[in-house]
C-alpha atoms as a PDB file:
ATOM      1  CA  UNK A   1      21.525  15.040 -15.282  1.00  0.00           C
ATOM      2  CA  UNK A   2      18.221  13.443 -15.680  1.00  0.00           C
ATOM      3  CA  UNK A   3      18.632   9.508 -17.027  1.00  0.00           C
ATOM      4  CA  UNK A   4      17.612   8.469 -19.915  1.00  0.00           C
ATOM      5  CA  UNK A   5      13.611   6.785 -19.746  1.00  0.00           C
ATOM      6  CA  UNK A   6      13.567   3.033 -21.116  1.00  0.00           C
ATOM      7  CA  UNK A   7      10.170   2.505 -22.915  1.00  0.00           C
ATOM      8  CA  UNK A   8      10.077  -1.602 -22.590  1.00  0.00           C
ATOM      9  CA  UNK A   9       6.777  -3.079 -23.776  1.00  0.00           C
ATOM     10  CA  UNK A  10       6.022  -7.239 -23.440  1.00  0.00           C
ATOM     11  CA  UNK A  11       5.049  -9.523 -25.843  1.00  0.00           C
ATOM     12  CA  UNK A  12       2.514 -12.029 -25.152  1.00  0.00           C
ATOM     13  CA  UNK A  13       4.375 -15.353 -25.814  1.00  0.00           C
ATOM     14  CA  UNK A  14       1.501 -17.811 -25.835  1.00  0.00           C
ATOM     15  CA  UNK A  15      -0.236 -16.643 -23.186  1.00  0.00           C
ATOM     16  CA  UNK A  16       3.143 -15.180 -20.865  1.00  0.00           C
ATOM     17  CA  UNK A  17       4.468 -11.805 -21.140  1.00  0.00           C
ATOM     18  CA  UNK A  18       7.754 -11.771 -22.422  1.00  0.00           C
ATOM     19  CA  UNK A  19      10.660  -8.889 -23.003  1.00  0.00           C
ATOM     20  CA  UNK A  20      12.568  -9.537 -26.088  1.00  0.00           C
ATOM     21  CA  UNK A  21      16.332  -9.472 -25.434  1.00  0.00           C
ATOM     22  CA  UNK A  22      17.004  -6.892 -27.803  1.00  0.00           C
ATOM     23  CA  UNK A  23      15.290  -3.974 -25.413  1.00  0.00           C
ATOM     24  CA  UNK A  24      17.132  -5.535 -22.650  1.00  0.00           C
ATOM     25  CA  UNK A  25      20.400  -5.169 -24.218  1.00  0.00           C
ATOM     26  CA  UNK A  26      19.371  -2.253 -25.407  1.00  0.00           C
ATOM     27  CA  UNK A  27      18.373  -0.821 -21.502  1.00  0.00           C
ATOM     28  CA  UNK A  28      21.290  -1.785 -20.489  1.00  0.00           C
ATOM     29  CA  UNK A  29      23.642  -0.289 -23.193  1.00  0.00           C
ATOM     30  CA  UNK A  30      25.497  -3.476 -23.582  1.00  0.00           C
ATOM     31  CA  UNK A  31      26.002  -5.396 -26.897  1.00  0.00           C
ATOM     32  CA  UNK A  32      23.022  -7.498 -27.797  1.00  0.00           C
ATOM     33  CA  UNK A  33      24.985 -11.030 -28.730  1.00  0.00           C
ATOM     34  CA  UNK A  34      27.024  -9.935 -25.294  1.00  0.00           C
ATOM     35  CA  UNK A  35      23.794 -10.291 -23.621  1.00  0.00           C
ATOM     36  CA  UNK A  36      22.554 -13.462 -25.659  1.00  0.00           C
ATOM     37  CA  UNK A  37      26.075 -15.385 -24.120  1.00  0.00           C
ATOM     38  CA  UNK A  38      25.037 -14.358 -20.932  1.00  0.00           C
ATOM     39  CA  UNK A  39      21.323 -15.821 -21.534  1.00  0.00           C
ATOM     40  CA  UNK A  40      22.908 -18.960 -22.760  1.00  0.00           C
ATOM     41  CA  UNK A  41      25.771 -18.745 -19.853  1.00  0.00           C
ATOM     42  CA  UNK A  42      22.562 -19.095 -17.484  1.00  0.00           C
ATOM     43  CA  UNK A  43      20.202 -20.810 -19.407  1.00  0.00           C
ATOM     44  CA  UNK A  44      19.642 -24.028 -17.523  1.00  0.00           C
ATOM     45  CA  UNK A  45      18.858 -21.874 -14.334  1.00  0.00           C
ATOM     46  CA  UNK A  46      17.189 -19.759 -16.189  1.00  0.00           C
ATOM     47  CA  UNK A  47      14.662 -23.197 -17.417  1.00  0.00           C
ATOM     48  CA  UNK A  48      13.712 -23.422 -13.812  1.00  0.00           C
ATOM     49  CA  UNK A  49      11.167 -20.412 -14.011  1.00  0.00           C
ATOM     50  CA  UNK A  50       9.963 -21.847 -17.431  1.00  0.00           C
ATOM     51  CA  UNK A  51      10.714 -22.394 -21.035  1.00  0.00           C
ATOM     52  CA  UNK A  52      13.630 -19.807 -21.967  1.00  0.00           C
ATOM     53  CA  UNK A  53      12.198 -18.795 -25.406  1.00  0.00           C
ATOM     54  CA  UNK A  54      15.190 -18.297 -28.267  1.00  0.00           C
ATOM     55  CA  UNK A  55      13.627 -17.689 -31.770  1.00  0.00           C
ATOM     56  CA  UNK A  56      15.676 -16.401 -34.952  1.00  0.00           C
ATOM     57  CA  UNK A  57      14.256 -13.593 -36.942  1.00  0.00           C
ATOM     58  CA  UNK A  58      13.081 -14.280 -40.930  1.00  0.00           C
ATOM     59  CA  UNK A  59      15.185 -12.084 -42.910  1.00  0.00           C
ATOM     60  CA  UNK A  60      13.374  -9.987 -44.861  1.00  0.00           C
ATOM     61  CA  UNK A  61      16.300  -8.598 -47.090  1.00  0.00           C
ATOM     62  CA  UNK A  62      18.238 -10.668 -49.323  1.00  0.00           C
ATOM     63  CA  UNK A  63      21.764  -9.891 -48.194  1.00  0.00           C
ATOM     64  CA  UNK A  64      20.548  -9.706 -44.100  1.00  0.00           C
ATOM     65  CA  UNK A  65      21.406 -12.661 -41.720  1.00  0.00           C
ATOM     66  CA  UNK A  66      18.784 -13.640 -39.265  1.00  0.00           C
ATOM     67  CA  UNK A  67      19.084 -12.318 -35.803  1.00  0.00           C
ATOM     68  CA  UNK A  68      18.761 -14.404 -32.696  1.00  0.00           C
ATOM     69  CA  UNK A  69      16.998 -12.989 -29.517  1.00  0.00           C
ATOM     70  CA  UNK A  70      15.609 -14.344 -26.490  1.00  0.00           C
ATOM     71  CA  UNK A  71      12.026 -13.748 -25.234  1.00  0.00           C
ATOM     72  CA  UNK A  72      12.413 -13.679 -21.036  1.00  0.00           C
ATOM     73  CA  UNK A  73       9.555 -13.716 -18.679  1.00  0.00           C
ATOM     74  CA  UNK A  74       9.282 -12.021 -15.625  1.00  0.00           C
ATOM     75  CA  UNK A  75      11.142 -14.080 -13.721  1.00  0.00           C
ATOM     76  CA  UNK A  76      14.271 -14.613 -15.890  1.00  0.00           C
ATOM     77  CA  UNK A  77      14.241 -11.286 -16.679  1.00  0.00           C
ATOM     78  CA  UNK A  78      14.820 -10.479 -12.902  1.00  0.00           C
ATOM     79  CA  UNK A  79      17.397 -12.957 -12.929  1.00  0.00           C
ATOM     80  CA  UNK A  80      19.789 -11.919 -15.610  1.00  0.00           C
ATOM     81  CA  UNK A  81      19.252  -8.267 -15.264  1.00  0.00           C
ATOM     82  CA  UNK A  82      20.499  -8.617 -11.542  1.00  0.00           C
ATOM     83  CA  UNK A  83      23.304  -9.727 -12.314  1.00  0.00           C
ATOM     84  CA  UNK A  84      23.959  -5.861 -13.865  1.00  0.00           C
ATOM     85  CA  UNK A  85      25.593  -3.483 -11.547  1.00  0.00           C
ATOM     86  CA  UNK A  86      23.477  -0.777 -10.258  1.00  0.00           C
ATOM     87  CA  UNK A  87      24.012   2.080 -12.843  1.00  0.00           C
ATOM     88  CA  UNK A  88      21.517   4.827 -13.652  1.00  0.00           C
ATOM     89  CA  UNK A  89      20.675   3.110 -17.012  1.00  0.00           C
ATOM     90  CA  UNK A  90      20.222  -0.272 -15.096  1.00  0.00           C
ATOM     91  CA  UNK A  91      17.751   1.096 -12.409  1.00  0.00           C
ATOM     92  CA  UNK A  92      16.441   2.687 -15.106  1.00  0.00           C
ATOM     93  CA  UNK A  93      15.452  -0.756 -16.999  1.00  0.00           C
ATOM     94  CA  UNK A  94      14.542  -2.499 -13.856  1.00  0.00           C
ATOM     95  CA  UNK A  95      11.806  -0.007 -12.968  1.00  0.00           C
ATOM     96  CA  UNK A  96      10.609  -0.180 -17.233  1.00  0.00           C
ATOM     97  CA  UNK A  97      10.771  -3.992 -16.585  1.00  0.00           C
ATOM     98  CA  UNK A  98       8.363  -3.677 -13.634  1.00  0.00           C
ATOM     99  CA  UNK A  99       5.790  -1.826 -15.738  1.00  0.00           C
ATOM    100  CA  UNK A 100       6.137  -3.345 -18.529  1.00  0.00           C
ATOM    101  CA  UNK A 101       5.171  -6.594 -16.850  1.00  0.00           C
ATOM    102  CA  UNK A 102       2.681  -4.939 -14.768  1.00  0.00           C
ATOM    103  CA  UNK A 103       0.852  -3.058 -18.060  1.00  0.00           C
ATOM    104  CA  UNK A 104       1.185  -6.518 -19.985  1.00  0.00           C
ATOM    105  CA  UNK A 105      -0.927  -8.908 -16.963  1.00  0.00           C
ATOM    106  CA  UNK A 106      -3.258  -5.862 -16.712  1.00  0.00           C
ATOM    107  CA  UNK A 107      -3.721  -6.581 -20.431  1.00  0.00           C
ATOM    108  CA  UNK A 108      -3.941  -9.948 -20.486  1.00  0.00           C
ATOM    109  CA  UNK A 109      -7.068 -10.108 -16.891  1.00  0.00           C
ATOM    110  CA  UNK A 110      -8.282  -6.956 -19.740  1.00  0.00           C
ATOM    111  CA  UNK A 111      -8.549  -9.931 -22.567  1.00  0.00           C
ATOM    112  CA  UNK A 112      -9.814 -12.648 -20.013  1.00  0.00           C
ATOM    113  CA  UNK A 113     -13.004 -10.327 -18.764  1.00  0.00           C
ATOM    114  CA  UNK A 114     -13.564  -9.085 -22.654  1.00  0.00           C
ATOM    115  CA  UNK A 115     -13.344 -12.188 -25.363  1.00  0.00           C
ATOM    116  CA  UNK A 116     -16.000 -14.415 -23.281  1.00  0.00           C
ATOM    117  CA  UNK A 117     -18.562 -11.691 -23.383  1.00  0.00           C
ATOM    118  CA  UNK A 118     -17.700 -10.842 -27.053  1.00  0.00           C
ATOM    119  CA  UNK A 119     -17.997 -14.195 -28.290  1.00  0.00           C
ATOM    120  CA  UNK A 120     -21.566 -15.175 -25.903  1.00  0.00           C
ATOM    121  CA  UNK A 121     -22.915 -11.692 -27.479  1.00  0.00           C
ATOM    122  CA  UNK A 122     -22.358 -12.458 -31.570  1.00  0.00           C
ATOM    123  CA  UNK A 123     -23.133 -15.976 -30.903  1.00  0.00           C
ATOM    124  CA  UNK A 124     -26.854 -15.136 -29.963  1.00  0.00           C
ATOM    125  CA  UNK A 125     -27.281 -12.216 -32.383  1.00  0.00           C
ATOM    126  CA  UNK A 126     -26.092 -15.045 -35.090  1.00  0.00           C
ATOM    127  CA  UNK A 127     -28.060 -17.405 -33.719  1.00  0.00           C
ATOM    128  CA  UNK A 128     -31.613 -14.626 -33.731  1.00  0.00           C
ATOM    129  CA  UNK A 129     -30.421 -13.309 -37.075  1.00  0.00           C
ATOM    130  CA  UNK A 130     -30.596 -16.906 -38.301  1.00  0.00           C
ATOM    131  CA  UNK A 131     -34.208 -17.978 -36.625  1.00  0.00           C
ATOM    132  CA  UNK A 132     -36.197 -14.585 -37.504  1.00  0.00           C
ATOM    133  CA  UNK A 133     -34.181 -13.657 -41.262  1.00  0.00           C
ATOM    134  CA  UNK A 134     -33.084 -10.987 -42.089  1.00  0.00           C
ATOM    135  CA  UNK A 135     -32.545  -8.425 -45.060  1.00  0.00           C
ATOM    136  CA  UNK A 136     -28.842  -7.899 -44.890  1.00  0.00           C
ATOM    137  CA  UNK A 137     -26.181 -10.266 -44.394  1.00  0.00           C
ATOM    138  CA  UNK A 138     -25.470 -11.639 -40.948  1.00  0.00           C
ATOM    139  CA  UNK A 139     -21.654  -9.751 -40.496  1.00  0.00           C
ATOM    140  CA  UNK A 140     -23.645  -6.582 -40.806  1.00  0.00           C
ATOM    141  CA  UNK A 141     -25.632  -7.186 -37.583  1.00  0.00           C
ATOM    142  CA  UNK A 142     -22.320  -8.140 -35.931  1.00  0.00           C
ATOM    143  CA  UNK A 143     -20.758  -5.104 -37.191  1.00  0.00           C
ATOM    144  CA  UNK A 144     -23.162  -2.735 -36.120  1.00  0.00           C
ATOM    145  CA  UNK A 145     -22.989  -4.002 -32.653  1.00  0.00           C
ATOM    146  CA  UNK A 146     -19.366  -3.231 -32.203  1.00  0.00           C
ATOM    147  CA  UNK A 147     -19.636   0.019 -34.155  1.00  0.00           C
ATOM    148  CA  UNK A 148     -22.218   1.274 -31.378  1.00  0.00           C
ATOM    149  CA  UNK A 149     -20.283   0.094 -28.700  1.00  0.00           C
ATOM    150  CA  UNK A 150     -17.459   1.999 -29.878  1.00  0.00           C
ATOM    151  CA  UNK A 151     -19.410   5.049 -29.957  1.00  0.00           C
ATOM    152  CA  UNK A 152     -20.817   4.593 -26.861  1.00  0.00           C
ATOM    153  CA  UNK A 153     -17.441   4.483 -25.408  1.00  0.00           C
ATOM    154  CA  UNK A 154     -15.477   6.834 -27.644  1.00  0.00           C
ATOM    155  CA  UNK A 155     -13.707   4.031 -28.360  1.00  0.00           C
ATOM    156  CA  UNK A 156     -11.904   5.112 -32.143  1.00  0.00           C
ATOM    157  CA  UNK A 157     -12.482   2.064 -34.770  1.00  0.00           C
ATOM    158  CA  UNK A 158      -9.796  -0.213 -34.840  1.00  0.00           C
ATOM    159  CA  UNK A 159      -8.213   0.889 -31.851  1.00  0.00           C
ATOM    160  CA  UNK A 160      -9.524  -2.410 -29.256  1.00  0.00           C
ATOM    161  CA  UNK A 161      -6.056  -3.449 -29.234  1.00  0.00           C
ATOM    162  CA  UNK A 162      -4.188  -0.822 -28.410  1.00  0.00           C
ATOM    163  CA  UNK A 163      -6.970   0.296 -25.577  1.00  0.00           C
ATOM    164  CA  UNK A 164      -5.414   0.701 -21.847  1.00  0.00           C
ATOM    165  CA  UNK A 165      -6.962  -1.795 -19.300  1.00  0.00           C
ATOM    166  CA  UNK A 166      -9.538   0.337 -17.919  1.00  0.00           C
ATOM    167  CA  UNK A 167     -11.157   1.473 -21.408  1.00  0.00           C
ATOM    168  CA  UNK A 168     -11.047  -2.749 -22.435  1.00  0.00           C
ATOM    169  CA  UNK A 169     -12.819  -3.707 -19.262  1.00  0.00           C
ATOM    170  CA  UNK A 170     -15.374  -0.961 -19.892  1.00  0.00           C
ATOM    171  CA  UNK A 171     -15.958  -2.671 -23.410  1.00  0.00           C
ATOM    172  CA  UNK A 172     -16.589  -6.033 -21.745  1.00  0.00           C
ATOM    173  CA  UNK A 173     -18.979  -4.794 -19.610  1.00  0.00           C
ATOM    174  CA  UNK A 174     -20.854  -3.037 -22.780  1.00  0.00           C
ATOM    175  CA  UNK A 175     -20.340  -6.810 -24.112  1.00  0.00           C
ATOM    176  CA  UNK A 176     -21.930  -8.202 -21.586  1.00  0.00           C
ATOM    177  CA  UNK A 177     -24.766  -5.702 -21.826  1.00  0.00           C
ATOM    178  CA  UNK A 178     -25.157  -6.525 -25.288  1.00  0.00           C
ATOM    179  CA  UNK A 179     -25.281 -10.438 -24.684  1.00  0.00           C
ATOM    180  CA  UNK A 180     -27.999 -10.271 -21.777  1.00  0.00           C
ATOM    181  CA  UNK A 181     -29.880  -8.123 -23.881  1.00  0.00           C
ATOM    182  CA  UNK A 182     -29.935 -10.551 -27.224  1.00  0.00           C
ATOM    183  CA  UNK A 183     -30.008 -13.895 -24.149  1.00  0.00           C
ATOM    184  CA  UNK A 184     -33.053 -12.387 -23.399  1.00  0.00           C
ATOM    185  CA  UNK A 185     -34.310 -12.215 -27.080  1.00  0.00           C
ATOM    186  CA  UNK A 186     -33.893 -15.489 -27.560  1.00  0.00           C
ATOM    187  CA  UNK A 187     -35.507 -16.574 -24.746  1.00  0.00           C
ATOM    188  CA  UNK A 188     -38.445 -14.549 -25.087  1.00  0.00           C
ATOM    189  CA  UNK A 189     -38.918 -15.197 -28.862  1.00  0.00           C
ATOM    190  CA  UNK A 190     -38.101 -10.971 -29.948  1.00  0.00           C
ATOM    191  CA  UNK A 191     -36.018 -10.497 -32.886  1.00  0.00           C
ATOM    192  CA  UNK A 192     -32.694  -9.079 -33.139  1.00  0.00           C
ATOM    193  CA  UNK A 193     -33.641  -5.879 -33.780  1.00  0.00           C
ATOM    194  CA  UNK A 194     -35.615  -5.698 -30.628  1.00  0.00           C
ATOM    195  CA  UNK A 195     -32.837  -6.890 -29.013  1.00  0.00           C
ATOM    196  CA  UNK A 196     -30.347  -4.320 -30.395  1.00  0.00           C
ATOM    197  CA  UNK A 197     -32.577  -1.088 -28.991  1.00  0.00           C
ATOM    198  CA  UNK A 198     -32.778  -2.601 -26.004  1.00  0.00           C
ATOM    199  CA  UNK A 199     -28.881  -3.262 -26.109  1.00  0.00           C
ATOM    200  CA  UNK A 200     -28.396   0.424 -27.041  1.00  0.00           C
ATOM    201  CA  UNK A 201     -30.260   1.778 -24.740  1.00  0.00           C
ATOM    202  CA  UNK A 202     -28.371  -0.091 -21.849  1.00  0.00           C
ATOM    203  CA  UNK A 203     -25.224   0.536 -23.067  1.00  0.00           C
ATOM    204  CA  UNK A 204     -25.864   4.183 -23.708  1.00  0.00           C
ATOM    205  CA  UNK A 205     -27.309   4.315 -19.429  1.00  0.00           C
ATOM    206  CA  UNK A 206     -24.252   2.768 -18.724  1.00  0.00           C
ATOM    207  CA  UNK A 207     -21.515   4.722 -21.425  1.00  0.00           C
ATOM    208  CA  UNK A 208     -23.113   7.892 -19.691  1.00  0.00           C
ATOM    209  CA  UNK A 209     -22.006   7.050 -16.282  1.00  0.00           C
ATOM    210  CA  UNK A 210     -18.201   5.289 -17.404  1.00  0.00           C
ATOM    211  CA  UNK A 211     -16.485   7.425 -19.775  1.00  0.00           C
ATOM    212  CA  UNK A 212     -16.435  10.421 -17.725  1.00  0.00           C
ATOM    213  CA  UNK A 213     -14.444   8.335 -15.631  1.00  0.00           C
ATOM    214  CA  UNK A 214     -11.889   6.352 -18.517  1.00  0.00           C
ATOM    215  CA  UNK A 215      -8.857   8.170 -19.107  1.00  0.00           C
ATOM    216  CA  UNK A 216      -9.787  10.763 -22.074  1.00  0.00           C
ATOM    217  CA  UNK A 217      -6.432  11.099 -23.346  1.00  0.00           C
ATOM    218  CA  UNK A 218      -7.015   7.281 -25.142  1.00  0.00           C
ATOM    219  CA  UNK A 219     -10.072   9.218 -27.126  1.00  0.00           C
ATOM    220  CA  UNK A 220      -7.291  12.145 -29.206  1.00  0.00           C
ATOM    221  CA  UNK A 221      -8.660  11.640 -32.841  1.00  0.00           C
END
């Protein structure tokens, strides 16, 4: 009989990925305060691969009691979760442990190549917006730029999140793009709306080339 699949996703915990004790326990088929002793059984070997995270859930109904869990990182998960014997459930976890981690610093180089770009690019298009006027307000011109990125891409609004690796690095290329192309405005004394056809038109070259290759299931309406 085929095992049952774990689906384990991390949490960034500033700026780590961490599995929240609760899918662990969970993996594992154990108890989750059985698995919260253990944690705090191991805890001071467990501080020697970093901070071991406890927070307490807010309750959000009236008659609930908060819940304790433990945010691990890589590391301490490892740790603790060897310490399970090898059943088909715990393989199980420790392969949906190694992907999770692996998905979540994929995701986090994804964020590293993609904010700088973003935030060079709307800095200049604020900065041309506010040296040549303009007849709408400033958040529209930022707006528009990620809205034809997005279609470029086939990237669904609202979705930058939730986007695998590959499709995010895509968009911070298309950032970049975008920021050369408004640089180059400012340097050259053309307007922002120069600068946005020009943008466009790069980003549309290079769209045409890169989303045949992005995985299309990410684009399902």
């Amino acid at each position: 009989m085929a095992s049952k699949k774990n689906t384990i996703v991390a949490k960034i915990k500033g700026k780590e990925p961490r599995i929240d004790s609760r899918l662990i326990a969970g993996g594992l088929g154990i108890a989750h305060h059985n698995f919260i002793a253990l944690a705090e059984k191991y805890r001071s070997r467990l501080s020697t691969f970093g901070l071991v995270l406890f927070e307490t859930d807010k309750v959000k109904a009236k008659m609930g009691r908060p819940e304790r869990a433990v945010y691990l990182n890589e590391n301490q998960c490892c740790a603790l979760v060897t310490l399970s014997k090898n059943t088909e459930r715990a393989v199980d976890l420790k392969f949906a442990l190694v992907m999770a981690f692996s998905e979540a610093r994929e995701a986090l180089a994804a964020d590293t190549d993609y904010l700088p770009s973003y935030r060079e690019a709307h800095d200049n298009v604020a900065q041309l917006v506010r040296f040549h006027g303009s007849s709408v307000s400033e958040s529209i011109h930022h707006a528009n730029l990620e809205r034809m990125i997005n279609k470029a891409l086939k990237v669904p609004a609202g979705s930058r999140k939730q986007l695998p690796p590959a499709i995010r690095s895509a968009v911070a290329v298309a950032e970049g793009i975008a920021n050369a192309a408004y640089k180059e405005a400012l340097i050259t004394g053309q307007d922002h709306k120069i600068a946005y056809k020009k943008a466009k038109v790069s980003i549309l070259r290079y769209a045409e080339t890169v989303v045949p290759t992005l995985p299309l299931l990410e684009y399902a309406a």
